[in-house]
Protein backbone atom coordinates (compact mmCIF):
# COMPACT_ATOMS: atom_id res chain seq x y z
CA UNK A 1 217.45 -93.50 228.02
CA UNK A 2 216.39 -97.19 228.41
CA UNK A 3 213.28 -98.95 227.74
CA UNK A 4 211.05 -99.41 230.74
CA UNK A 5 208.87 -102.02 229.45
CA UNK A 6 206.05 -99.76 228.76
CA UNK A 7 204.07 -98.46 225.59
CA UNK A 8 206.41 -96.06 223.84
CA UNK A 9 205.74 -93.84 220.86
CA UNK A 10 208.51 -92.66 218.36
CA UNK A 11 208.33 -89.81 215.75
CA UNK A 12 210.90 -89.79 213.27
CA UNK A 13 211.16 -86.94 211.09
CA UNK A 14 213.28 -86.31 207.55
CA UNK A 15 213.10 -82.31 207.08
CA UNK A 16 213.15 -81.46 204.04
CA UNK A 17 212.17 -77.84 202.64
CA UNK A 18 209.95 -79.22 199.65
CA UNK A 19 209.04 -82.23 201.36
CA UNK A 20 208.76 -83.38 205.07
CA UNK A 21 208.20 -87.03 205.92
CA UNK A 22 207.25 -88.34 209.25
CA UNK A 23 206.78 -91.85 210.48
CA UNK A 24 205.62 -93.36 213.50
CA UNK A 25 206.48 -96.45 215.56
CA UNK A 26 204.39 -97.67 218.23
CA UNK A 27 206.94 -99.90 221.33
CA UNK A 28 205.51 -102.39 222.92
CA UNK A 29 208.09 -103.99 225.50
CA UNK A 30 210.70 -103.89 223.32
CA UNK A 31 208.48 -104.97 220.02
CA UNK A 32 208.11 -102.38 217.38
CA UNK A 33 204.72 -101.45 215.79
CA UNK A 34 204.35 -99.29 212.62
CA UNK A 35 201.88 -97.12 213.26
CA UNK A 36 201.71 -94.57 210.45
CA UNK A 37 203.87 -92.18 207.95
CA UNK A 38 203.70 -89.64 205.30
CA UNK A 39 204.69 -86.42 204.16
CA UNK A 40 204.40 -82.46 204.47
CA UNK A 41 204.25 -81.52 201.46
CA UNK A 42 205.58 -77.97 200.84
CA UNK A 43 206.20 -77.66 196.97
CA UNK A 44 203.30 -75.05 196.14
CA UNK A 45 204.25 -73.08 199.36
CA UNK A 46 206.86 -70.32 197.46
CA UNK A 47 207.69 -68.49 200.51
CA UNK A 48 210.54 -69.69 202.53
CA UNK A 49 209.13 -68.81 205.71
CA UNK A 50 205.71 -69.60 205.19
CA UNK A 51 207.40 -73.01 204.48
CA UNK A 52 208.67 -72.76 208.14
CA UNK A 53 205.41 -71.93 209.76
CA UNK A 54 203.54 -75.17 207.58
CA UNK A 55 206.42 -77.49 208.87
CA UNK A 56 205.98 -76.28 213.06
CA UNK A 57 202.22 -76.40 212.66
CA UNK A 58 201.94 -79.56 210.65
CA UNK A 59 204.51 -81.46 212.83
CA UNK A 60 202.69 -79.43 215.79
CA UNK A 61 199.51 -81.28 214.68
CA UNK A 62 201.47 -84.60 213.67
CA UNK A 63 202.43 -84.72 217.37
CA UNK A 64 199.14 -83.76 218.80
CA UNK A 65 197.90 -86.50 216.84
CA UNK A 66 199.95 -89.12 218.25
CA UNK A 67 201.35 -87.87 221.47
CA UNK A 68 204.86 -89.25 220.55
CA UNK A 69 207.04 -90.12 223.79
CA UNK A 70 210.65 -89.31 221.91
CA UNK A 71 211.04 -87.46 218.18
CA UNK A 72 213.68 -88.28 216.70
CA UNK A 73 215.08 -86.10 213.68
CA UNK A 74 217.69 -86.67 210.81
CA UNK A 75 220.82 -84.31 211.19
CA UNK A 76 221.30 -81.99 207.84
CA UNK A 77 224.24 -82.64 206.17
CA UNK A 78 227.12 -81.29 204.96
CA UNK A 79 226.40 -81.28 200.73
CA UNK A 80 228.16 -78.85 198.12
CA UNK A 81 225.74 -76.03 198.42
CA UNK A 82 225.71 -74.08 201.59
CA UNK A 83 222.46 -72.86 200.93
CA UNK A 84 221.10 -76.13 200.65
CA UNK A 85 222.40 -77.08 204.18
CA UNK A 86 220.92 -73.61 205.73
CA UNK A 87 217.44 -74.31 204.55
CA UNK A 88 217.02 -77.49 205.61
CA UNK A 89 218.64 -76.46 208.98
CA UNK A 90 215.89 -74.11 209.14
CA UNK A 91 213.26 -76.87 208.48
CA UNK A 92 215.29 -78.77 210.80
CA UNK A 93 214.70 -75.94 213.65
CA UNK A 94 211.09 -75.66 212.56
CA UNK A 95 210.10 -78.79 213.36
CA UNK A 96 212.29 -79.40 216.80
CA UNK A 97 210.74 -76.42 217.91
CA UNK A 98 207.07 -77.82 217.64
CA UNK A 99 208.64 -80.49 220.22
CA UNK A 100 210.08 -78.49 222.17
CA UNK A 101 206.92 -76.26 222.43
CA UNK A 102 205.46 -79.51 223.67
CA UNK A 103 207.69 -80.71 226.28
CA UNK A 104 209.12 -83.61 224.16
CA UNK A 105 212.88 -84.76 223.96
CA UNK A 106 214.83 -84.90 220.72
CA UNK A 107 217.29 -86.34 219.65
CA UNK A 108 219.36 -86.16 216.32
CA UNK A 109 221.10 -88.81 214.10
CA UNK A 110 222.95 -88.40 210.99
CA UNK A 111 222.35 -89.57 208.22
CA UNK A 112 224.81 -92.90 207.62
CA UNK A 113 223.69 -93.85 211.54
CA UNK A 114 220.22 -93.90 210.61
CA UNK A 115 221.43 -95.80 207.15
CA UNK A 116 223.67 -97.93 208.96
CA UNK A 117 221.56 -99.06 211.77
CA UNK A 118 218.36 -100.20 209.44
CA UNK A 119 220.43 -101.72 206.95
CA UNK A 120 224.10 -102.52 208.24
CA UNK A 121 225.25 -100.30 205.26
CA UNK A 122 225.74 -96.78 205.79
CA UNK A 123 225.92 -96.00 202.32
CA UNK A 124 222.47 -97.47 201.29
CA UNK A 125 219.90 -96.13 198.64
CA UNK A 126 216.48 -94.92 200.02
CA UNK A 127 214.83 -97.84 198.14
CA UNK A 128 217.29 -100.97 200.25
CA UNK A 129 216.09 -98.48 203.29
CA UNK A 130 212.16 -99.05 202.36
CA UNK A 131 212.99 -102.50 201.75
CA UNK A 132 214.57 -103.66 204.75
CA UNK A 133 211.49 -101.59 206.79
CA UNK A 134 208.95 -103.42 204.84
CA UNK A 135 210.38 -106.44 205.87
CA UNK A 136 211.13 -105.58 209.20
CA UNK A 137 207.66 -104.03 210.10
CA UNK A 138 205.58 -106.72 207.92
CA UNK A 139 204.53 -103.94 206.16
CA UNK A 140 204.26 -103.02 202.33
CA UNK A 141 205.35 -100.06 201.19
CA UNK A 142 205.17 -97.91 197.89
CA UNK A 143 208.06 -95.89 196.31
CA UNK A 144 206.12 -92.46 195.87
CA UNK A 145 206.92 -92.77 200.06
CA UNK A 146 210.48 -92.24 200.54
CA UNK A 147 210.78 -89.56 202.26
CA UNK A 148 208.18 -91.03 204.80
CA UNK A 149 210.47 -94.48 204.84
CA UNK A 150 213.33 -92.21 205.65
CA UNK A 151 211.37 -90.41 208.60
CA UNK A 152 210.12 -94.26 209.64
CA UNK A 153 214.15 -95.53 209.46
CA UNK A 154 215.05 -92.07 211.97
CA UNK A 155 212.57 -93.40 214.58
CA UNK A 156 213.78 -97.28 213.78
CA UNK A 157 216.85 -96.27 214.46
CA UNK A 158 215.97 -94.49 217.58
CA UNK A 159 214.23 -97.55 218.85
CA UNK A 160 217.64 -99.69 218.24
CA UNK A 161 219.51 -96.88 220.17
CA UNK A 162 217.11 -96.77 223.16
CA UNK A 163 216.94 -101.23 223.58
CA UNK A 164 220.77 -100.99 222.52
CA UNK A 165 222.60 -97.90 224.08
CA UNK A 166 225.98 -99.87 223.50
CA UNK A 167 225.69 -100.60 219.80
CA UNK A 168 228.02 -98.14 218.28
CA UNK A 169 230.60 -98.71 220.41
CA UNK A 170 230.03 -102.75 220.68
CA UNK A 171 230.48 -103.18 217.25
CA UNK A 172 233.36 -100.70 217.00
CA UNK A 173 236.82 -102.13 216.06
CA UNK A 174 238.36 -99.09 217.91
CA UNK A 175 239.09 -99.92 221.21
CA UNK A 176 240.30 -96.86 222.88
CA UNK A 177 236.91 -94.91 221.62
CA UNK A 178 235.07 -97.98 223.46
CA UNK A 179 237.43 -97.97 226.50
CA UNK A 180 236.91 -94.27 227.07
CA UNK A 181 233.22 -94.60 226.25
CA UNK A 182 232.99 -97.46 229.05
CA UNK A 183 235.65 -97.49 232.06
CA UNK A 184 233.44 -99.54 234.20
CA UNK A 185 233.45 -102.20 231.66
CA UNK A 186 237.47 -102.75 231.59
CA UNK A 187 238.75 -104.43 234.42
């Protein structure tokens, strides 16, 4: 999907099972805004699935809020403990499905993507990822946020994916994977 010059809102969300963040980035022919962030915060909820229903219905109301255009959420990843990974799949599927209950598209990046494409270093700490968003967005931010700096990076980085569809492969050193990617472009 390209930019069409028009307003554009993006909701980036970071599920997480004990705490959500969300951020918010207004587009304004091809400038980004930040509009708002923050968190769910789901540590005093002890039932998993009551967890689930607080996530759809606050990211239900986080999207009736701002109408969002595009959400944008943050792949789980693979970590040691399965169990880990399943809950925050289910928080995952919790909040895509208050989007999809509203009609919105979705779209998924992983974690080093969203790392890589704020910072040029897919490896970097939550803190360089605040950093580089404060300075980008002209905006200060405090540490207690990171989880909502991580949800404001996922929609970031789908604002750099939707002005710059060919980024990942035009900075790719592998030239088949662009070649195949792009046949029209090879003469």
């Amino acid at each position: 999907m390209r930019m069409d010059g028009r307003q554009r809102i993006i909701l980036g969300i970071d599920p997480g099972t004990m705490i959500l963040g969300y951020g918010i980035v207004l587009i304004d022919r091809s400038r980004v805004h930040y509009v708002d962030m923050g968190v769910l915060d789901l540590r005093k909820e002890k039932d998993h699935f009551a967890k689930l229903n607080t996530i759809y219905s606050g990211v239900g109301g986080i999207i009736d809020r701002y109408s969002p255009d595009d959400v944008a959420v943050e792949a789980p990843f693979y970590g040691r403990n399965p169990q880990v990974m399943l809950k925050l799949g289910r928080a995952q599927g919790a909040a895509i499905s208050a989007a999809i209950a509203r009609n919105l598209p979705i779209y998924e990046y992983a974690p080093r993507k969203v790392k890589m494409a704020v910072t040029g270093q897919g490896g970097a700490s939550k803190e360089q990822v605040a950093l580089i968003l404060s300075r980008t967005l002209g905006v200060e931010f405090q540490s207690r946020f990171l989880d909502a700096t991580d949800a404001l990076a996922i929609a970031m980085c789908h604002f750099y994916q939707l002005v710059s569809p060919l980024a990942d492969t035009a900075a790719s050193t592998d030239w088949a994977k662009f070649i195949k990617a792009h046949p029209d472009r090879v003469k």
